[in-house]
Every structure is written in structure tokens, then in C-alpha cells.
Protein backbone atom coordinates (compact mmCIF):
# COMPACT_ATOMS: atom_id res chain seq x y z
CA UNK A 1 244.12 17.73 221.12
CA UNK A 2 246.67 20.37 219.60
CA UNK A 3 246.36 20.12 215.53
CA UNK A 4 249.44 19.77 213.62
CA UNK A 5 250.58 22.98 211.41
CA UNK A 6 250.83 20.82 208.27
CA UNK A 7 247.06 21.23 208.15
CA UNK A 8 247.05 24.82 207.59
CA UNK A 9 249.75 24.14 204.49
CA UNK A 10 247.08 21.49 203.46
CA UNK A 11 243.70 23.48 202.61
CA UNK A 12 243.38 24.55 199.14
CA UNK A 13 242.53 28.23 198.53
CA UNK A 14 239.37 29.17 196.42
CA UNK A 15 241.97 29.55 192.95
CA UNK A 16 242.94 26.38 193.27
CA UNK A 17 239.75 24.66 193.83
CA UNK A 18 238.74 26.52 191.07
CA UNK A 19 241.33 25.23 188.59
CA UNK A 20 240.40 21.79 189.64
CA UNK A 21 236.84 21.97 188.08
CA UNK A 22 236.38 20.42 184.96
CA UNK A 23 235.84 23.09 182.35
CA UNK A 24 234.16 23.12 179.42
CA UNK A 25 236.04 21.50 176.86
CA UNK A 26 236.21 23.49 173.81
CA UNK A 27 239.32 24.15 171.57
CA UNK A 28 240.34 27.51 170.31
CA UNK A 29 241.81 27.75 167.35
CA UNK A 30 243.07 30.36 164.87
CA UNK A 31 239.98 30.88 162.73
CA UNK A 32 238.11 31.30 166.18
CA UNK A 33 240.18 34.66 167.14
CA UNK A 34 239.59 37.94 165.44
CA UNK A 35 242.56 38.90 164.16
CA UNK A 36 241.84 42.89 164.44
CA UNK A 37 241.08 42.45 167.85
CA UNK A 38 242.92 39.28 169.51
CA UNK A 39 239.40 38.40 170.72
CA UNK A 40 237.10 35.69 170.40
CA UNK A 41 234.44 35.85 167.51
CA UNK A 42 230.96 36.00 168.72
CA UNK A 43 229.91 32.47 167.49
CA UNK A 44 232.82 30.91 168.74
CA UNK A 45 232.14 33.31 172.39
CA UNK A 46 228.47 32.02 172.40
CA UNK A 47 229.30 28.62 171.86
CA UNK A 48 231.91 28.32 174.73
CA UNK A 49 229.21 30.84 177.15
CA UNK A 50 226.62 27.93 176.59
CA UNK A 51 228.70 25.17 177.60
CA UNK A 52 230.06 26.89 180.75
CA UNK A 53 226.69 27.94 181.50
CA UNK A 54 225.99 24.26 182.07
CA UNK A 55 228.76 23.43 184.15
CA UNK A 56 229.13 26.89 186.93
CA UNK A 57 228.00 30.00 187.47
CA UNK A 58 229.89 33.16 186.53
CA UNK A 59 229.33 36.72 184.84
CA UNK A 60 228.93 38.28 181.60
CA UNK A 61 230.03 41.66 180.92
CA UNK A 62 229.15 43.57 177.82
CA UNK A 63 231.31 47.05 177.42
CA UNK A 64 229.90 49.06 174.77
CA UNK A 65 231.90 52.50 173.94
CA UNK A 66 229.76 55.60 175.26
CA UNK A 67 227.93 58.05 172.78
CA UNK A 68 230.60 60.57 173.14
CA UNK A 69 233.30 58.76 172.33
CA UNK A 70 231.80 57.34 169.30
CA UNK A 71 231.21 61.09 168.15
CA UNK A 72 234.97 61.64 169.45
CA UNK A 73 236.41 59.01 167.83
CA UNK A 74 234.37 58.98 164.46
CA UNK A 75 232.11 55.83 163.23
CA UNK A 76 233.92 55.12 159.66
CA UNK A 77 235.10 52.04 159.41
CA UNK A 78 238.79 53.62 159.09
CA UNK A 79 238.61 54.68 162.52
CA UNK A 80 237.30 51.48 164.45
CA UNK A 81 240.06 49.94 162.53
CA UNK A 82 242.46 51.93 164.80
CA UNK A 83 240.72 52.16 168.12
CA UNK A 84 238.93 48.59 168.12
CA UNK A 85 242.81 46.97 168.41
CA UNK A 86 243.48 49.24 171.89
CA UNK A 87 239.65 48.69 173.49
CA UNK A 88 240.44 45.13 173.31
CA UNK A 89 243.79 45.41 175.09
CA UNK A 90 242.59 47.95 177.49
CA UNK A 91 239.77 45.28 178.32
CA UNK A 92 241.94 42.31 178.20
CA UNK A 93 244.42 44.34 180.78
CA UNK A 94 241.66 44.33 183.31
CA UNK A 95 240.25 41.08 183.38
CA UNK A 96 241.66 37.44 184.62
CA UNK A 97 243.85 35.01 182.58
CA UNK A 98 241.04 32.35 182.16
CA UNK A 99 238.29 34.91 181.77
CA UNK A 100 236.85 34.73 178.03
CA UNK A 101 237.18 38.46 175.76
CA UNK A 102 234.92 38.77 172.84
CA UNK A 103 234.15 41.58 170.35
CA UNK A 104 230.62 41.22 169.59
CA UNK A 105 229.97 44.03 167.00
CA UNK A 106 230.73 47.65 166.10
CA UNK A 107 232.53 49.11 169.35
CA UNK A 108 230.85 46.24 171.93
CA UNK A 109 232.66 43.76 173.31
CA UNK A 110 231.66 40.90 175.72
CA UNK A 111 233.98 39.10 178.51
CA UNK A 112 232.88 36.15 180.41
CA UNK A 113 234.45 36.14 184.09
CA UNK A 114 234.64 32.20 184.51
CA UNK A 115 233.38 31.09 188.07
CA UNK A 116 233.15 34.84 189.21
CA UNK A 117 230.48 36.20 191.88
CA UNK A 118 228.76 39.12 191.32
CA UNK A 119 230.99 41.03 193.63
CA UNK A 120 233.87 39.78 191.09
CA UNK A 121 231.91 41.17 188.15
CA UNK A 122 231.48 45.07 189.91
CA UNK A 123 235.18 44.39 190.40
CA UNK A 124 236.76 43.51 187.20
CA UNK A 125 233.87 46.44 186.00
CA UNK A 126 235.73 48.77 187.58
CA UNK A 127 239.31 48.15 186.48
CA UNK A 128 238.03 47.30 182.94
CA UNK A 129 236.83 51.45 183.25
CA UNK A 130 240.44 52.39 185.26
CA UNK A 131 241.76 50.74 181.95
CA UNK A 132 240.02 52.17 179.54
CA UNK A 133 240.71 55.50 181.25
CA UNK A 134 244.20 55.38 181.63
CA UNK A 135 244.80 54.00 178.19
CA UNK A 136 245.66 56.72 175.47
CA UNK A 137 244.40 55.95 171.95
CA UNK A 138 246.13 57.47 169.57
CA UNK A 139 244.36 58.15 165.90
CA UNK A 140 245.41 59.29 162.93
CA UNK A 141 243.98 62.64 164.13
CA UNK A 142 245.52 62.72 167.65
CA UNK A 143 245.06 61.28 171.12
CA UNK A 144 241.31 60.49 171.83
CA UNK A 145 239.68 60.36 174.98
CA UNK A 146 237.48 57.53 175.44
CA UNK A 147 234.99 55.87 177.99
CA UNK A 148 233.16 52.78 177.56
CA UNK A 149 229.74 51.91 179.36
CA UNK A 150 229.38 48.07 181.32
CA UNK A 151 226.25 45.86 181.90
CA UNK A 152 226.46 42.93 183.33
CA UNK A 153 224.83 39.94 184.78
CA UNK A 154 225.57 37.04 187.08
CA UNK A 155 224.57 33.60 186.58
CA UNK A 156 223.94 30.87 188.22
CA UNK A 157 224.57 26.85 186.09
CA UNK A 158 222.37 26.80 183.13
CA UNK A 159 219.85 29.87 183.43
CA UNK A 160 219.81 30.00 179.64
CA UNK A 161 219.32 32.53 177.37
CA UNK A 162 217.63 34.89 179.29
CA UNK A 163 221.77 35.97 180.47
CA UNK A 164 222.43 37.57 177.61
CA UNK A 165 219.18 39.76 177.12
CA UNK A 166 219.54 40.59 180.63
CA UNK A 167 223.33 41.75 180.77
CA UNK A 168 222.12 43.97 177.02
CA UNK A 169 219.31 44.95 179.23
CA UNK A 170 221.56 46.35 182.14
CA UNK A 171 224.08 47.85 179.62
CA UNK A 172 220.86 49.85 177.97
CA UNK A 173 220.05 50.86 181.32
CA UNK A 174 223.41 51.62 182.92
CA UNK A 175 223.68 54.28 179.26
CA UNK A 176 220.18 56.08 180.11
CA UNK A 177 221.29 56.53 183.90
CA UNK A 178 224.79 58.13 183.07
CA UNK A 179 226.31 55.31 185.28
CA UNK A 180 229.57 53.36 183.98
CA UNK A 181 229.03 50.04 185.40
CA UNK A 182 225.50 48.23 185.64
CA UNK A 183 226.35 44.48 187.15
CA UNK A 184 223.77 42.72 188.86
């Protein structure tokens, strides 16, 4: 029996069944965005990480700026004032429109990629580093260079904890190899 062609109009691609499932529902508000930054403070990220943990997998990112750059760019306060504004857009360029950006500390920022596989999380890795490289951060002493470092981990519902030390434990390891992007 020949199947009709309305069928084909009729399945749902993975995006879509994706925006069907219920996420978690937590409100962001004003005091829960870091005004330097446009990113989420790290409570507020935890908070929301914890309840999607519970509901579908995904991946956590931490991007921490490399050694060099730090020594490029300086590490007074004055001067994270002025590059910690473009890191965040650089990152925020790179990743989804439902993914969750937060700066954790210092030069280190986290993003949660919402429902992603691993293979989504090497992915948005490497255009978060095609980002950072083609952005140009100006200073008040010129145009720095800079290069950030990515360790991440994928998740599966509710593994805890244990995601976070493990995506800080790839980022410390990803630094001692040389390599950019550590996402397993």
C-alpha cells in the first residue's frame, strides 16, 4: 500500500520534540543576571543545572581563559572589568538560544547546552574557541589576543554532583595537555 506524502510533512524533527519537553521551571529575573557580564550568577546557574539535571541529560562546559592570556591581558580588577563584558559575548555568540551562560568566577565561565549529546558539546566547544578567536578585545592598552581553555562533561538525568567536579576535572586536564577543548 503506497503511503500518502502528508506523512513525511507530519514527523516532528529532533528541535521540535525537544521544545515539547517540559523544562525546568525556574524564573529569571533581574537580580539573577550579572550585570557586567549579561550572564547568569553562579547560584542562580547551579540552581537551574540541578533541576534540569533531574529532568534530561545534556552538557556542561566550563571555559576558563588560558595562562597566557591572563598574563596578556593583566589580572587587576580594572582589566577583567573590560575583557569579562566581550568573553561573555564571544561565548554567548557560539552557543544555542536555550543553552544556559554563566560566569562562575575570575575569567571562568560555565554554559549548560540543554538536551545536548556529547557530540553537541565538542561542537558548540569548538565554535565557542572560533569565537573567542575571531573576537578582538580591545583594552585600554590596545587589542589583546586571547584564548580560552574548555572542559566539559555530558550527563545523563540526575547523575548529581559528581558533573561538576568532573567537567573542572577535564578543564584541569585539557590546561596540562595544551589541548583547547576537553568534552567527554
Amino acid at each position: 500500500m503506497a503511503k500518502s506524502w502528508f506523512g513525511w510533512f507530519g514527523t516532528k524533527t529532533e528541535v521540535e520534540r525537544r521544545a515539547e519537553r517540559p523544562r525546568a521551571a525556574i524564573a529569571v529575573g533581574p537580580d539573577d543576571i550579572d550585570p557586567l557580564t549579561g550572564a547568569l550568577y553562579w547560584d542562580r546557574f547551579q540552581a537551574m543545572l540541578e533541576a534540569e539535571q533531574a529532568q534530561e541529560p545534556g552538557v556542561l562546559l566550563l571555559i576558563d581563559l588560558s595562562e597566557r592570556s591572563i598574563r596578556v591581558g593583566g589580572s587587576d580588577e580594572a582589566k577583567a572589568l573590560e575583557i569579562l563584558p566581550w568573553l561573555a559575548q564571544a561565548i554567548r555568540q557560539a552557543i544555542r538560544g536555550d543553552d544556559l551562560l554563566a560566569h562562575v568566577d575570575g575569567y571562568r565561565f560555565a554554559v549548560l547546552l540543554r538536551g545536548a549529546p556529547q557530540e553537541v558539546g565538542q561542537i558548540t566547544s569548538d565554535r565557542i574557541l572560533d569565537s573567542v578567536d575571531n573576537t578582538i578585545f580591545m583594552t585600554a592598552d590596545g587589542i589583546s589576543k586571547l584564548d580560552v581553555t574548555i572542559g566539559g562533561k555530558a550527563f545523563e538525568v540526575a547523575d548529581g554532583q559528581a558533573l561538576l567536579e568532573l567537567a573542572a576535572a577535564n578543564l584541569e586536564r585539557a590546561k596540562r595537555l595544551e589541548q583547547p577543548a576537553l568534552v567527554q
